[in-house]
N, C-alpha and C. Protein backbone atom coordinates (compact mmCIF):
# COMPACT_ATOMS: atom_id res chain seq x y z
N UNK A 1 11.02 15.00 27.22
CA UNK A 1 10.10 15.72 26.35
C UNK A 1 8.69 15.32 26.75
N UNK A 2 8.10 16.30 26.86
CA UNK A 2 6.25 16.02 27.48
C UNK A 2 5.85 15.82 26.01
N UNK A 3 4.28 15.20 26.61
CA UNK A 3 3.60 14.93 25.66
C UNK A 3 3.12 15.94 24.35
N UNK A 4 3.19 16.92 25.24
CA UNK A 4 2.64 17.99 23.84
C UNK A 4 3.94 18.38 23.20
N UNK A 5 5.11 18.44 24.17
CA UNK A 5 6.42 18.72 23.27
C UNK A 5 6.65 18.09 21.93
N UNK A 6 6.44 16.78 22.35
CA UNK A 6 6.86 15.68 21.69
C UNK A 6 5.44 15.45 20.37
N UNK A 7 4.25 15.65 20.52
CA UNK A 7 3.33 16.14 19.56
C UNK A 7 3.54 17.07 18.67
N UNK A 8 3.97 18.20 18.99
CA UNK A 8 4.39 19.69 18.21
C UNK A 8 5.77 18.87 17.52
N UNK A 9 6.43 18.45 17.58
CA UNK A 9 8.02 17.93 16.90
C UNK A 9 7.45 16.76 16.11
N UNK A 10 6.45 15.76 16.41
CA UNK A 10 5.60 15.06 15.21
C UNK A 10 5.66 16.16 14.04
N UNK A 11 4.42 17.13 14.53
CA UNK A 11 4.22 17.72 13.90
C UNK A 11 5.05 18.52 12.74
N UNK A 12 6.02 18.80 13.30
CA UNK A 12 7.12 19.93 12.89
C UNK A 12 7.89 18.52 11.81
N UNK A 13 8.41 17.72 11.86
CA UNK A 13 8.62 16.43 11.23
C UNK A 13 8.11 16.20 10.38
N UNK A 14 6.39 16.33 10.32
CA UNK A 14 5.25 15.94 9.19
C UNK A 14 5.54 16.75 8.04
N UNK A 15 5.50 18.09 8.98
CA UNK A 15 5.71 19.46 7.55
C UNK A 15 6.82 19.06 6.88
N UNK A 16 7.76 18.98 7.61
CA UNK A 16 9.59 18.97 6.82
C UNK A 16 9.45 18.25 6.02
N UNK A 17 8.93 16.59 6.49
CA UNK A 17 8.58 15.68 5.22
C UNK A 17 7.96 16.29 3.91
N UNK A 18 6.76 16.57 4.65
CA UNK A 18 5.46 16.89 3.34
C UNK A 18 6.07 18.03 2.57
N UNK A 19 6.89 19.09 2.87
CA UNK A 19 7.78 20.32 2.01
C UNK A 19 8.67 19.72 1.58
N UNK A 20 9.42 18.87 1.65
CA UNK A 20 11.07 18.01 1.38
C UNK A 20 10.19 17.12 -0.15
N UNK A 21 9.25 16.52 -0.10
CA UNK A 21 8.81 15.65 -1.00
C UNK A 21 7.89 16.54 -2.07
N UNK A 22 7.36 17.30 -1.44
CA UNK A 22 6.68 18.21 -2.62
C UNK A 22 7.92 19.18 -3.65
N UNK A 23 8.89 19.45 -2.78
CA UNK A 23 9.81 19.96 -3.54
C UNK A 23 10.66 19.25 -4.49
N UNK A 24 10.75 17.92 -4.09
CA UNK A 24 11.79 17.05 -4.89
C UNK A 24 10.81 16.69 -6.19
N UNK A 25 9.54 16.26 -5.51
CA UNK A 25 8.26 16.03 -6.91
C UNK A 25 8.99 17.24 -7.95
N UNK A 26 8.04 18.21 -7.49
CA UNK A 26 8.24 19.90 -8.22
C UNK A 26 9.13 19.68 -9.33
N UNK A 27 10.81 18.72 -8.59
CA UNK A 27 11.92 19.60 -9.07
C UNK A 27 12.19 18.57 -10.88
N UNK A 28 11.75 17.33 -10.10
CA UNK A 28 11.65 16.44 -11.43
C UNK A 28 10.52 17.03 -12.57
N UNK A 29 9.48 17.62 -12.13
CA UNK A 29 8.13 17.90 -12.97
C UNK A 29 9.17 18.58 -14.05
N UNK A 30 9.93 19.67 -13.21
CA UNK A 30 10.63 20.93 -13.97
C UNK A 30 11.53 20.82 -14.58
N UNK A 31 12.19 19.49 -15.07
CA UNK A 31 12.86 18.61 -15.36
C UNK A 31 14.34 18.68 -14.92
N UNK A 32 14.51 18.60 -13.21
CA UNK A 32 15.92 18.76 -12.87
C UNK A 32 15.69 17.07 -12.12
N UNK A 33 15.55 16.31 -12.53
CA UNK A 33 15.75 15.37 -12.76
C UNK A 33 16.65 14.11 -11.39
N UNK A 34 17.89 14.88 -11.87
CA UNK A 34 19.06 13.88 -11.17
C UNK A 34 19.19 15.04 -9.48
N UNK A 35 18.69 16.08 -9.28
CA UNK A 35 19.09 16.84 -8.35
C UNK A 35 17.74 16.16 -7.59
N UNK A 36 16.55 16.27 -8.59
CA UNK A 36 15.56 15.56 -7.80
C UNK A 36 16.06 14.26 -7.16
N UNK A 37 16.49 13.52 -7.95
CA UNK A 37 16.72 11.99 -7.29
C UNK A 37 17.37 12.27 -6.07
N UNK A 38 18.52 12.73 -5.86
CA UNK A 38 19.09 13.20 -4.70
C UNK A 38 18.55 13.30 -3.53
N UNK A 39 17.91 14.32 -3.78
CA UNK A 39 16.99 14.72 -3.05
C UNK A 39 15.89 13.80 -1.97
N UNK A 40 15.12 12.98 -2.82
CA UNK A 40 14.54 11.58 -3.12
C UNK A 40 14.98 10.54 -1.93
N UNK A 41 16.68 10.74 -2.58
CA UNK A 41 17.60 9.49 -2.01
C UNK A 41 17.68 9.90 -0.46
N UNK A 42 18.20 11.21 -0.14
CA UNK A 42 18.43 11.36 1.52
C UNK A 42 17.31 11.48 1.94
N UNK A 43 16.14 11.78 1.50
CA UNK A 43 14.76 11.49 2.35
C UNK A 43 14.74 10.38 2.20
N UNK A 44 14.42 9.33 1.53
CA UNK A 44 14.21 7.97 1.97
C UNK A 44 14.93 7.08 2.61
N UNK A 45 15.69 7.89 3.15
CA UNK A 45 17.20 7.78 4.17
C UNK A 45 16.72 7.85 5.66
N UNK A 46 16.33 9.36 5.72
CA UNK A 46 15.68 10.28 6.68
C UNK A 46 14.33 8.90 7.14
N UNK A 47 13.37 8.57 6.14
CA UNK A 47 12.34 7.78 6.54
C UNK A 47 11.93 6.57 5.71
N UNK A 48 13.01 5.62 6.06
CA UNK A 48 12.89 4.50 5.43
C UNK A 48 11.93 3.59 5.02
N UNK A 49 10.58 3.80 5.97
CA UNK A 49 9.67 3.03 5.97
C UNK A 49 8.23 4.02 5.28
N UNK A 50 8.72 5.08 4.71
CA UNK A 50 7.65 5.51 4.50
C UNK A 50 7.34 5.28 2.61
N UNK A 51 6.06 5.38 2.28
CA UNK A 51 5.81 4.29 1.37
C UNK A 51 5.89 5.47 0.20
N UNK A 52 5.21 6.66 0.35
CA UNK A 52 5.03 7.47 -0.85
C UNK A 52 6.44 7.99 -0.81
N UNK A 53 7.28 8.21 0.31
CA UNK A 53 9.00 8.42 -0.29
C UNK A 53 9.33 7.79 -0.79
N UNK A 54 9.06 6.42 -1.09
CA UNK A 54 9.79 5.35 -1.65
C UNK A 54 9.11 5.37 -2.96
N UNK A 55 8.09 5.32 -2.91
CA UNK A 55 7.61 4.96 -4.39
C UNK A 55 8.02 6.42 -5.50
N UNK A 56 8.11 7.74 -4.59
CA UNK A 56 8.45 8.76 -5.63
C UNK A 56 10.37 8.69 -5.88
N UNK A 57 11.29 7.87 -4.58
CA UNK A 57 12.13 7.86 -5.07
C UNK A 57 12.57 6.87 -6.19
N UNK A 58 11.93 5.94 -6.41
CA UNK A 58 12.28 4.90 -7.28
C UNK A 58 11.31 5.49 -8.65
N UNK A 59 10.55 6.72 -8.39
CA UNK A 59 9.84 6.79 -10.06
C UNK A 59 11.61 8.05 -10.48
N UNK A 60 12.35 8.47 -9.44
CA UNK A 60 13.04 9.37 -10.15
C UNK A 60 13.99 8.37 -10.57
N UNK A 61 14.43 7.03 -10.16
CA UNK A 61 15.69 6.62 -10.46
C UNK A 61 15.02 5.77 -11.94
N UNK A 62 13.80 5.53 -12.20
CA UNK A 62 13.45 5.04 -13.21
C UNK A 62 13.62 5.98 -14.66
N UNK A 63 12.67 7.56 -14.29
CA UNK A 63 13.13 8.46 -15.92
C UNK A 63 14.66 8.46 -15.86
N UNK A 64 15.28 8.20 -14.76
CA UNK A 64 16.61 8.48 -15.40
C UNK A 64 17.49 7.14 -16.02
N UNK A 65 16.68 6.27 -16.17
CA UNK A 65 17.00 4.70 -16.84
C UNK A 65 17.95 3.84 -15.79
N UNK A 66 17.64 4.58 -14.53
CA UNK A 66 18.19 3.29 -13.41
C UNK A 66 17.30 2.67 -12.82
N UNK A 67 17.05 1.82 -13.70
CA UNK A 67 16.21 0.42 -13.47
C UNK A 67 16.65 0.13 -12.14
N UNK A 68 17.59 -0.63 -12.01
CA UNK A 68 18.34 -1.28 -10.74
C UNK A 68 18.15 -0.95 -9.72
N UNK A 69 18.36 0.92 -9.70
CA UNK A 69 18.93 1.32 -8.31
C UNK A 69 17.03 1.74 -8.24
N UNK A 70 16.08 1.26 -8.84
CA UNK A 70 14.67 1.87 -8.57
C UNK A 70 13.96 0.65 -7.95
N UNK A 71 14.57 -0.80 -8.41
CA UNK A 71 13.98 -1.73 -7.39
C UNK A 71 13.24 -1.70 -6.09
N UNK A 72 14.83 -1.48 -5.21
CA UNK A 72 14.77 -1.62 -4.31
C UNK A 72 13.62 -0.79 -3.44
N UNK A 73 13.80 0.58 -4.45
CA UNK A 73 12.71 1.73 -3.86
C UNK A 73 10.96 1.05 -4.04
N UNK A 74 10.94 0.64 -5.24
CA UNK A 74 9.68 -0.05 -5.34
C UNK A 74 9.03 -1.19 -4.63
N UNK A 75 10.13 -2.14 -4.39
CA UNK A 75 9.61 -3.09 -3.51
C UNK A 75 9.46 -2.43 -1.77
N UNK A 76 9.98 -1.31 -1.43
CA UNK A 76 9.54 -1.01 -0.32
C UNK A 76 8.67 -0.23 0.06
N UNK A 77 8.22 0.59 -1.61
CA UNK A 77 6.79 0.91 -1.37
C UNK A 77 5.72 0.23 -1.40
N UNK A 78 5.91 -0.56 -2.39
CA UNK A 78 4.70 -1.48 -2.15
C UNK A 78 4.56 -2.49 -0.78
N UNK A 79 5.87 -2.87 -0.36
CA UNK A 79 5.60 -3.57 1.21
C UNK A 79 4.87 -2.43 2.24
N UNK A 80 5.71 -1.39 1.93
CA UNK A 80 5.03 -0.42 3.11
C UNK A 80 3.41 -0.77 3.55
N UNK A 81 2.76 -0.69 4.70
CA UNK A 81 1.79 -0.55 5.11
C UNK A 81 1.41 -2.09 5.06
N UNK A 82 2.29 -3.26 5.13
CA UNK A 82 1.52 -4.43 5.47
C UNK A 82 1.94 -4.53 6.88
N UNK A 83 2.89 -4.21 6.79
CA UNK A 83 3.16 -4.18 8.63
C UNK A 83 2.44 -3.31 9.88
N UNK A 84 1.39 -2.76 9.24
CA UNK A 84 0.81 -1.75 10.26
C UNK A 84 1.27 -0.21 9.65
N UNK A 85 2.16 0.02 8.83
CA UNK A 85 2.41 1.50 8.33
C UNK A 85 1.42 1.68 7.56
N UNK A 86 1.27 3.13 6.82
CA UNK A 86 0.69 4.03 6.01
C UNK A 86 1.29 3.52 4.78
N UNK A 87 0.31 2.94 4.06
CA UNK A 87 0.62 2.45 2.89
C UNK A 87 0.49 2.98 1.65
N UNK A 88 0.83 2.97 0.25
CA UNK A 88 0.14 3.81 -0.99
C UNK A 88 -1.07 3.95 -1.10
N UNK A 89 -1.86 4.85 -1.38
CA UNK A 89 -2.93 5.35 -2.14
C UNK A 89 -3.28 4.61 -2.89
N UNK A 90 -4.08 4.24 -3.51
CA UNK A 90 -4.83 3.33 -5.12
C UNK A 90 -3.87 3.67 -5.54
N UNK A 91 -3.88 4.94 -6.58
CA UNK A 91 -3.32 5.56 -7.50
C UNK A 91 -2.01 5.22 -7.32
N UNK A 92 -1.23 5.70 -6.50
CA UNK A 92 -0.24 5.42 -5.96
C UNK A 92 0.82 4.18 -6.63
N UNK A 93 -0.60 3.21 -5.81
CA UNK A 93 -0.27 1.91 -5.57
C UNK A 93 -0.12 0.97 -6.95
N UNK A 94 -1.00 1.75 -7.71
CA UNK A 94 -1.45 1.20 -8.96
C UNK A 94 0.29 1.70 -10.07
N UNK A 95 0.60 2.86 -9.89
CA UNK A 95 1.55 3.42 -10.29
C UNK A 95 2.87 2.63 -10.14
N UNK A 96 3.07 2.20 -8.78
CA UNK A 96 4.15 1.64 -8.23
C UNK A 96 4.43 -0.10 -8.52
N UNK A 97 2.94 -0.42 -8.83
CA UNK A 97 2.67 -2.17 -9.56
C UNK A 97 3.30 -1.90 -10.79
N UNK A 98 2.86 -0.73 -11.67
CA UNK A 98 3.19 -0.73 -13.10
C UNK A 98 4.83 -0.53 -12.88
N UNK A 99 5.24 0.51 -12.60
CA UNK A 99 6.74 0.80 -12.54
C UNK A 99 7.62 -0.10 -12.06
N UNK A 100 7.19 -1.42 -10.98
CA UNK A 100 8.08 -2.03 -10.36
C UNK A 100 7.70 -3.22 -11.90
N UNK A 101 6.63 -3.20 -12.40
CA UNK A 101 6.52 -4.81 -13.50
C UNK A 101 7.33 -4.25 -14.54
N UNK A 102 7.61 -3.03 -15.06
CA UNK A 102 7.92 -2.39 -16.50
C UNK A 102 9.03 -2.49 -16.13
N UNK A 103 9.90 -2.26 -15.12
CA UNK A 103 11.30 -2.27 -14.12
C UNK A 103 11.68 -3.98 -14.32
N UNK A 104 11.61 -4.71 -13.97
CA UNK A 104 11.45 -6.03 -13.91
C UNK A 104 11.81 -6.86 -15.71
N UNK A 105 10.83 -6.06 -16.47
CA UNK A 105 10.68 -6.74 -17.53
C UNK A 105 12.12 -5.78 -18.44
N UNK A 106 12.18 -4.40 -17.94
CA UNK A 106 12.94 -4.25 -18.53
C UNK A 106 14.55 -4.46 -18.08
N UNK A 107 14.65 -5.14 -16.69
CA UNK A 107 15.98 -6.19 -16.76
C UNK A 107 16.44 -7.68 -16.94
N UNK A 108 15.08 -8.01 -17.62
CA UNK A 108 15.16 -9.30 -18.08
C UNK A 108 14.50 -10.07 -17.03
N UNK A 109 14.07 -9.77 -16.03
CA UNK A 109 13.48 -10.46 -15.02
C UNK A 109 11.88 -10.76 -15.13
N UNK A 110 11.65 -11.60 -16.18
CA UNK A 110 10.66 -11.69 -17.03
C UNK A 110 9.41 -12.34 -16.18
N UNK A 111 9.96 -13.36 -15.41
CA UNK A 111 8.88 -14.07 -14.59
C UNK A 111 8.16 -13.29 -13.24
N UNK A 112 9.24 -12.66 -13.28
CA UNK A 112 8.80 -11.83 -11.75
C UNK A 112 8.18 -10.71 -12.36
N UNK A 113 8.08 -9.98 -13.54
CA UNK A 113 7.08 -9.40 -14.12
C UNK A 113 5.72 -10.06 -14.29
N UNK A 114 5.63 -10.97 -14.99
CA UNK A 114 4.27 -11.64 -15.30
C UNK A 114 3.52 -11.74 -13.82
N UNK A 115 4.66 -12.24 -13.07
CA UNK A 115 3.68 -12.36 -11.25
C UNK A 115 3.54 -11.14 -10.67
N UNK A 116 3.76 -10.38 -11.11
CA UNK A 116 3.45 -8.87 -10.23
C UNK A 116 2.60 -8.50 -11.00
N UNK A 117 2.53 -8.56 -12.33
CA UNK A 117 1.36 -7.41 -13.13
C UNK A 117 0.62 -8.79 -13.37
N UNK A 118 0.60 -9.68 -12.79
CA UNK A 118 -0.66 -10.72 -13.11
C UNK A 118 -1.74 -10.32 -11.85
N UNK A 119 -1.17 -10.13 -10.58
CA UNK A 119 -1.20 -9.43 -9.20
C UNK A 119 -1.84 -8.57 -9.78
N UNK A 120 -0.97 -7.51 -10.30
CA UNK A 120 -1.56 -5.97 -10.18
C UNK A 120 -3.11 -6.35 -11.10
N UNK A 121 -3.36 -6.34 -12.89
CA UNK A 121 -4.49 -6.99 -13.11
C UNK A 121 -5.65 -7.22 -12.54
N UNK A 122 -5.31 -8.81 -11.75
CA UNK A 122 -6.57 -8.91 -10.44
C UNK A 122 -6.89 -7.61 -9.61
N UNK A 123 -5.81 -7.09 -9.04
CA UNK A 123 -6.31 -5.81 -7.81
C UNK A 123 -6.71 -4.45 -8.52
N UNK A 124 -6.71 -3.76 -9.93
CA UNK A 124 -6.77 -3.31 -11.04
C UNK A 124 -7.31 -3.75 -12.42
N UNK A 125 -8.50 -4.35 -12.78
CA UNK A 125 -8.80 -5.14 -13.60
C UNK A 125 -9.27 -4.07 -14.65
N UNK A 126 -9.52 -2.62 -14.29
CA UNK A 126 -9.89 -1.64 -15.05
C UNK A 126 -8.68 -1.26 -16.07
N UNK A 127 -7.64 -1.55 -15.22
CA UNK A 127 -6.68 -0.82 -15.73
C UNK A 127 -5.65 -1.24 -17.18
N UNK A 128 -6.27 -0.42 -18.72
CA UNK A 128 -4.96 -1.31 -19.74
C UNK A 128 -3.80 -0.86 -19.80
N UNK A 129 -3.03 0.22 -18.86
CA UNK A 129 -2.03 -0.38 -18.82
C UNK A 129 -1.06 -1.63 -18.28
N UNK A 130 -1.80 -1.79 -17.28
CA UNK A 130 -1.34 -2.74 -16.94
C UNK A 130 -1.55 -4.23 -16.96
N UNK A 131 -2.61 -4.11 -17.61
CA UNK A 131 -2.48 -5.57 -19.03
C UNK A 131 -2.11 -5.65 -20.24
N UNK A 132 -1.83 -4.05 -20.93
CA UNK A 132 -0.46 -4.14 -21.80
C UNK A 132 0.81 -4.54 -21.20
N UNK A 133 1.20 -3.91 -20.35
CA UNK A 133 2.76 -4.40 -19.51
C UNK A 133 2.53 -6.11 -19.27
N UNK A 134 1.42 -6.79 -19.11
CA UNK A 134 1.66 -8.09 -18.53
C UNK A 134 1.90 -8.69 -19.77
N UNK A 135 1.20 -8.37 -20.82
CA UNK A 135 1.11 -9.19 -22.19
C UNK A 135 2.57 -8.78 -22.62
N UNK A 136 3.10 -7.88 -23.01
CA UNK A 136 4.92 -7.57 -22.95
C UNK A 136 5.71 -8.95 -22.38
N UNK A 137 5.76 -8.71 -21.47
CA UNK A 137 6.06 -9.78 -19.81
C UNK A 137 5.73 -11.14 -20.65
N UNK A 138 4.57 -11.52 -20.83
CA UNK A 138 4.19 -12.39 -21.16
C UNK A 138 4.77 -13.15 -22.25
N UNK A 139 4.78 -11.91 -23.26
CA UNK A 139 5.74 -12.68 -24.80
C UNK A 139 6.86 -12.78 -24.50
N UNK A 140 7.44 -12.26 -23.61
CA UNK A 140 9.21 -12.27 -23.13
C UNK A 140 9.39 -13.52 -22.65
N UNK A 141 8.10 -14.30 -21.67
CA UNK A 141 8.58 -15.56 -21.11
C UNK A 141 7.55 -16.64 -22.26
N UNK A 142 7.39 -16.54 -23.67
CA UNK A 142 7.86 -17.34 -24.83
C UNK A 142 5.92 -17.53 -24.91
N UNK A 143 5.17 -16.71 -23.88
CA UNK A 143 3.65 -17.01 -23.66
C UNK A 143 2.94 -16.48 -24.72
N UNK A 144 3.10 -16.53 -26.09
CA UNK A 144 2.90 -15.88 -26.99
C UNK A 144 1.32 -15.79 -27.34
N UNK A 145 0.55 -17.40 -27.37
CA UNK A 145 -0.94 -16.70 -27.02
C UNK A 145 -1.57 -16.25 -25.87
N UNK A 146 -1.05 -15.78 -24.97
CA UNK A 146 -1.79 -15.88 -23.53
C UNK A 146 -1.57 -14.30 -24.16
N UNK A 147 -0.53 -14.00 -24.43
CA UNK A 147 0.18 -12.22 -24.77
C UNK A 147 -0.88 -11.69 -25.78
N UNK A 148 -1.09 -12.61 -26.56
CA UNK A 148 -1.83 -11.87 -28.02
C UNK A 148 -3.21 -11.84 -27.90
N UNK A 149 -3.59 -12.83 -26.65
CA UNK A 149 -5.13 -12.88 -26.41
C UNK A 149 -5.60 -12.06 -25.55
N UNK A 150 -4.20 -11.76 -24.43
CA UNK A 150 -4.87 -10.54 -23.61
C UNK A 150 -4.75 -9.25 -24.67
N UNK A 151 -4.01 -8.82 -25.28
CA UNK A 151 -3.99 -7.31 -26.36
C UNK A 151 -5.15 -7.26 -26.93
N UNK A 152 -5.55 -8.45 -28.05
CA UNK A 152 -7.20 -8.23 -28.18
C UNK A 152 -8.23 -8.21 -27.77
N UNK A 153 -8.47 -8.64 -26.63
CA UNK A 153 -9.34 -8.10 -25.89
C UNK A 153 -9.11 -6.99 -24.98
N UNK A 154 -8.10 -6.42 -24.94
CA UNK A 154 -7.92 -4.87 -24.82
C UNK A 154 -8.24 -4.40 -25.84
N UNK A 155 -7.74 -4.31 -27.03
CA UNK A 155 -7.88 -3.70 -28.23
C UNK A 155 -9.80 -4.07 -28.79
N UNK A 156 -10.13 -4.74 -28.29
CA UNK A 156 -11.80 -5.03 -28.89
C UNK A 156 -12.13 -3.89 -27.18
N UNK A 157 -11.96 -4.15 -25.88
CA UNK A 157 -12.34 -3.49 -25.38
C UNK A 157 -12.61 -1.65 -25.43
N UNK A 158 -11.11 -1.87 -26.00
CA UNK A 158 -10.69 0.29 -25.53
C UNK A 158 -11.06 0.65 -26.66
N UNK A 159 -10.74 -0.05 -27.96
CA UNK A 159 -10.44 0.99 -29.20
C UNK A 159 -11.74 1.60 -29.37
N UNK A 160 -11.49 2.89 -30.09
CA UNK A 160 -12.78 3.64 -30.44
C UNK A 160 -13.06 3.49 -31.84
N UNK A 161 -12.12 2.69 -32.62
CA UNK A 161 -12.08 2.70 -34.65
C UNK A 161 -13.44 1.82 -34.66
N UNK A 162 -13.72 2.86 -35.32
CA UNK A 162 -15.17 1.92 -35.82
C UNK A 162 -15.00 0.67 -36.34
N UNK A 163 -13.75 0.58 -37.30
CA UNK A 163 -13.98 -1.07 -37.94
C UNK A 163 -13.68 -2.01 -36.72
N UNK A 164 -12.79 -1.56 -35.80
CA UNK A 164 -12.86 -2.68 -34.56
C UNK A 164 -14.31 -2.73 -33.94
N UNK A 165 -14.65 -1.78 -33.70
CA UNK A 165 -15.83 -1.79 -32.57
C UNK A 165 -16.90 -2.78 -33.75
N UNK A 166 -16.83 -2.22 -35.04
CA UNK A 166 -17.79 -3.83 -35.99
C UNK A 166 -17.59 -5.24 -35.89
N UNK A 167 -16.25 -5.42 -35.52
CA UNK A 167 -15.42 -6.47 -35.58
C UNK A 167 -14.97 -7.16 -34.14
N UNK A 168 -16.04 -6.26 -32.93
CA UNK A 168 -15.73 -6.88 -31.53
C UNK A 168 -16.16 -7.97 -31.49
N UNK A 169 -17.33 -8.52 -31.47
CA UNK A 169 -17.84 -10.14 -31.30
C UNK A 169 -16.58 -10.84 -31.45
N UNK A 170 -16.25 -11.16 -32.81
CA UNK A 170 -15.48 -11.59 -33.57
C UNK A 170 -13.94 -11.74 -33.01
N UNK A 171 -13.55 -10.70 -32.14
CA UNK A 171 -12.11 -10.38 -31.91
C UNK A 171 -12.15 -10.74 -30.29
N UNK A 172 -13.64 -10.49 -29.72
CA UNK A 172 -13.40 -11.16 -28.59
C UNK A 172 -13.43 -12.88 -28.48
N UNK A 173 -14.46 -13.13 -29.70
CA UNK A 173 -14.52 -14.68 -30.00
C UNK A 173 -13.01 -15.79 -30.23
N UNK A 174 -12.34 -14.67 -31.17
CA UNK A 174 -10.99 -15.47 -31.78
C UNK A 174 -10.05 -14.93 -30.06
N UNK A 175 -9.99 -14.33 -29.57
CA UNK A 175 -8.80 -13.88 -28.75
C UNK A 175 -8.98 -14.95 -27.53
N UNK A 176 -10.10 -16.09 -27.39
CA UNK A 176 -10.17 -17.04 -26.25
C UNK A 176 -9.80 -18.36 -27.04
N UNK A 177 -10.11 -18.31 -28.34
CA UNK A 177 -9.16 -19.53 -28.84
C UNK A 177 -8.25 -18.81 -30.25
N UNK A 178 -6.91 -18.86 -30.33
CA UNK A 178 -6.22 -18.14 -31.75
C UNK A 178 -6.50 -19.12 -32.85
N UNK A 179 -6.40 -20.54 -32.31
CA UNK A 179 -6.40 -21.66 -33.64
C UNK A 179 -7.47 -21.74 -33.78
N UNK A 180 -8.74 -21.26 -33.41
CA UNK A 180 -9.97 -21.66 -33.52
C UNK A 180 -10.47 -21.88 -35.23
N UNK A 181 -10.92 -22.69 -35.78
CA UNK A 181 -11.56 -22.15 -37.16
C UNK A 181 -12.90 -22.64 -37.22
N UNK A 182 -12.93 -21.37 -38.39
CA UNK A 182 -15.12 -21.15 -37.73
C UNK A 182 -15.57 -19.89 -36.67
């Protein structure tokens, strides 16, 4: 195969991908769900190392409450692209931190939650969901003020209720010490 042969069949490869994954997206949006996963599953078959197949096959095995079988998909999106591959997007990436920590916490694998969405946090510091998910994580492994101090200062940060936003000083003051008095 010459060089341009073998360019044009890249090519022809790229599309099949990029139509194969837009369709399986599509098919979950439309809520066919388990045909999507399928779908999902023999492409990330087809291209094992690729990061946004992986991360969309493990978001289908997640709505369908297979935690387990969505692991594996998650941890290989998020590895993707340290080796020199095409790695997630922000968004993406940010998506695939939350789903693999919420995944984690919801099989009891409590510590390896707190270290991934403690991770995600730092690389995402904007983001409350995913310092709600750590504070979750957090009370699960018995961290009960570290949990209640990060929520209020989300909750003094985001909320829009006026009596909080009166009561921010105050809620950011108590949420760095709980026993504090005074």
């Amino acid at each position: 195969m010459g060089h341009d042969d073998r360019a044009e069949h890249e090519k022809h490869e790229q599309q099949d991908r990029d139509a194969r994954l837009a369709e399986a997206v599509a098919m979950r949006g439309r809520g066919d769900r388990e045909e999507a996963r399928e779908r999902l599953v023999a492409l990330a078959a087809r291209h094992p190392e690729d990061a946004e197949i992986a991360y969309q096959t493990a978001w289908a095995h997640d709505v369908l409450g297979l935690e387990t079988e969505a692991v594996p998909h998650y941890e290989r999106a998020l590895a993707a692209g340290g080796t020199g591959g095409a790695g997630l997007g922000a968004d993406d990436r940010r998506g695939a931190l939350l789903g693999l920590g919420s995944t984690y916490r919801c099989l009891g694998r409590y510590e390896d939650a707190v270290a991934l969405l403690t991770g995600a946090v730092e690389e995402f510091p904007e983001d409350g969901s995913l310092r709600t998910f750590l504070a979750m994580a957090l009370y699960n492994t018995g961290r009960h003020h570290e949990s209640t101090s990060l929520l209020l200062r989300l909750l003094a940060a985001t909320s829009q209720d006026p009596s909080v936003q009166q009561y921010r000083g105050a809620i950011d003051h108590y949420a760095g010490d709980l026993d504090a008095i005074g």
